[in-house]
Protein backbone atom coordinates (compact mmCIF):
# COMPACT_ATOMS: atom_id res chain seq x y z
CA UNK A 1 17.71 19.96 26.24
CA UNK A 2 18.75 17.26 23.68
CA UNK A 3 17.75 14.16 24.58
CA UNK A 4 19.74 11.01 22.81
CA UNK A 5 17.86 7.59 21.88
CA UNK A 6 18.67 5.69 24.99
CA UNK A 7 17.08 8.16 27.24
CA UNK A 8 13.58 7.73 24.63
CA UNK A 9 14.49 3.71 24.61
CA UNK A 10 14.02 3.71 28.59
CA UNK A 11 11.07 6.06 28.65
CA UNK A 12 9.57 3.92 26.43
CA UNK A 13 10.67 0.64 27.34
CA UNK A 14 7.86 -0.54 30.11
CA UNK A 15 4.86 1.32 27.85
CA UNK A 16 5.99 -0.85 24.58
CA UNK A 17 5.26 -4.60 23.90
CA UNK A 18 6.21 -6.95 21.12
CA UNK A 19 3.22 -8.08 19.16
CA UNK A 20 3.59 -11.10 17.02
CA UNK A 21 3.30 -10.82 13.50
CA UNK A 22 1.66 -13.37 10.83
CA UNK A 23 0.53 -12.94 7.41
CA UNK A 24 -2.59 -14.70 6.12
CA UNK A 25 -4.55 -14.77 3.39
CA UNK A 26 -5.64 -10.85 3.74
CA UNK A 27 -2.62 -9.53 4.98
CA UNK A 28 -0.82 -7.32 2.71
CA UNK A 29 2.96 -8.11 2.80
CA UNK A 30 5.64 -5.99 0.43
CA UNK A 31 8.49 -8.34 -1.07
CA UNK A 32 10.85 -5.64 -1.80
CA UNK A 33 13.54 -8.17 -2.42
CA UNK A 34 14.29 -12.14 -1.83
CA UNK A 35 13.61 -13.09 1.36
CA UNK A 36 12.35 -9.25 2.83
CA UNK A 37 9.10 -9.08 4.04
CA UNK A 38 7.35 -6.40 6.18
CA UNK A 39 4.09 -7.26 6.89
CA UNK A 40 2.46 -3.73 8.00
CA UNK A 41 3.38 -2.36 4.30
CA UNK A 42 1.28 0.10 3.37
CA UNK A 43 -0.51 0.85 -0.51
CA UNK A 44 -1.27 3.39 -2.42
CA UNK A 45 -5.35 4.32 -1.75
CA UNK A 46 -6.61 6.52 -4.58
CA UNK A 47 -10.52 7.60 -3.69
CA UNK A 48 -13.42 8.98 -5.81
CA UNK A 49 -16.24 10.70 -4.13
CA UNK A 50 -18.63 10.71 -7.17
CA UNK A 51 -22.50 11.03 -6.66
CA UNK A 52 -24.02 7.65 -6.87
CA UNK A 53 -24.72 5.96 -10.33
CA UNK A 54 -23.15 8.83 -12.14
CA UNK A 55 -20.17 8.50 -14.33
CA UNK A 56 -16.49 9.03 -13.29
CA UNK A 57 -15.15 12.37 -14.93
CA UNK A 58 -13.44 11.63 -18.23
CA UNK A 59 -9.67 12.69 -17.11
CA UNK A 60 -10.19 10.75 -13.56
CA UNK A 61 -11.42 7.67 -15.52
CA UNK A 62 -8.12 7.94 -17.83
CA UNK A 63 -6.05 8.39 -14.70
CA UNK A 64 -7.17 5.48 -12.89
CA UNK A 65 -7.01 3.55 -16.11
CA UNK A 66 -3.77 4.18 -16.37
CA UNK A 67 -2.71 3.49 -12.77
CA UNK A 68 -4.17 -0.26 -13.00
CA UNK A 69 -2.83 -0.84 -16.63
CA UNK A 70 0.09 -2.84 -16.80
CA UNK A 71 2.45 0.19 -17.49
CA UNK A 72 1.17 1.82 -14.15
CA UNK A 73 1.51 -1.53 -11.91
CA UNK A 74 4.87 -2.08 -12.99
CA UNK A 75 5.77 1.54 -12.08
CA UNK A 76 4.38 1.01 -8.78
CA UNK A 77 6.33 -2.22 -8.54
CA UNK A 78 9.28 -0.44 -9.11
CA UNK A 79 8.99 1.08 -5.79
CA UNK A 80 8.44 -1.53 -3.75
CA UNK A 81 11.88 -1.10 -2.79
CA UNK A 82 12.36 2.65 -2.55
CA UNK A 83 8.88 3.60 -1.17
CA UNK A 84 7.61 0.23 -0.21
CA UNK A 85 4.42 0.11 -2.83
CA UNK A 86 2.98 -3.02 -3.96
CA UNK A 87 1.35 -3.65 -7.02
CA UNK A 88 -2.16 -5.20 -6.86
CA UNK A 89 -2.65 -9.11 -6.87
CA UNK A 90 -4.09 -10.09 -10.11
CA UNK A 91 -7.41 -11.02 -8.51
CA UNK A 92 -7.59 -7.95 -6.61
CA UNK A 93 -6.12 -5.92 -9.97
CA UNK A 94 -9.89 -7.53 -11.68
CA UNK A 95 -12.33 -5.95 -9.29
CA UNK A 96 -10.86 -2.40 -8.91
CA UNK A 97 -10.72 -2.54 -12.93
CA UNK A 98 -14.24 -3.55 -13.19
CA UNK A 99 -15.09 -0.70 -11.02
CA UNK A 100 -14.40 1.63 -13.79
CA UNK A 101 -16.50 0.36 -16.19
């Protein structure tokens, strides 16, 4: 049996609630154009499991290098749009460099 969206909308409808939305100063919002914000945008979460204290492998290290240089930010920017990735906030951009050093 197909079932078509109203049927799922009054399922639905008395186990959903509106929950307001704000952004502050952690809240990650994507600007995919003027005036278009979505607050629960997500981000692009690249994790090393490395052995504490040792070094990141060589290739890894260039990869991740090249994903926060200012060629890889701007291709991430570039699909804020499309995909809905946002580049990292200079201050933020700092840390996850330092990281690799």
């Amino acid at each position: 049996m197909i079932r078509s969206e109203s049927d799922r909308q009054t399922e639905l409808g008395a186990k959903v609630r509106l929950l307001p939305l704000a952004e502050d100063r952690d809240a990650k919002v994507s600007h995919g154009g003027v005036g278009d914000l979505y607050p629960l945008a997500g981000g692009l979460h690249l994790l090393v499991n490395r052995p504490p204290g040792q070094p990141i492998e060589p290739w890894l290290k260039a990869y991740l290098t090249m994903a926060l240089s200012p060629e890889g930010q701007a291709l991430i920017a570039s699909l804020t749009k499309t995909d809905g990735f946002i580049p990292l906030e200079p201050d933020d951009l700092a840390v996850q460099l330092k990281k690799l050093q």
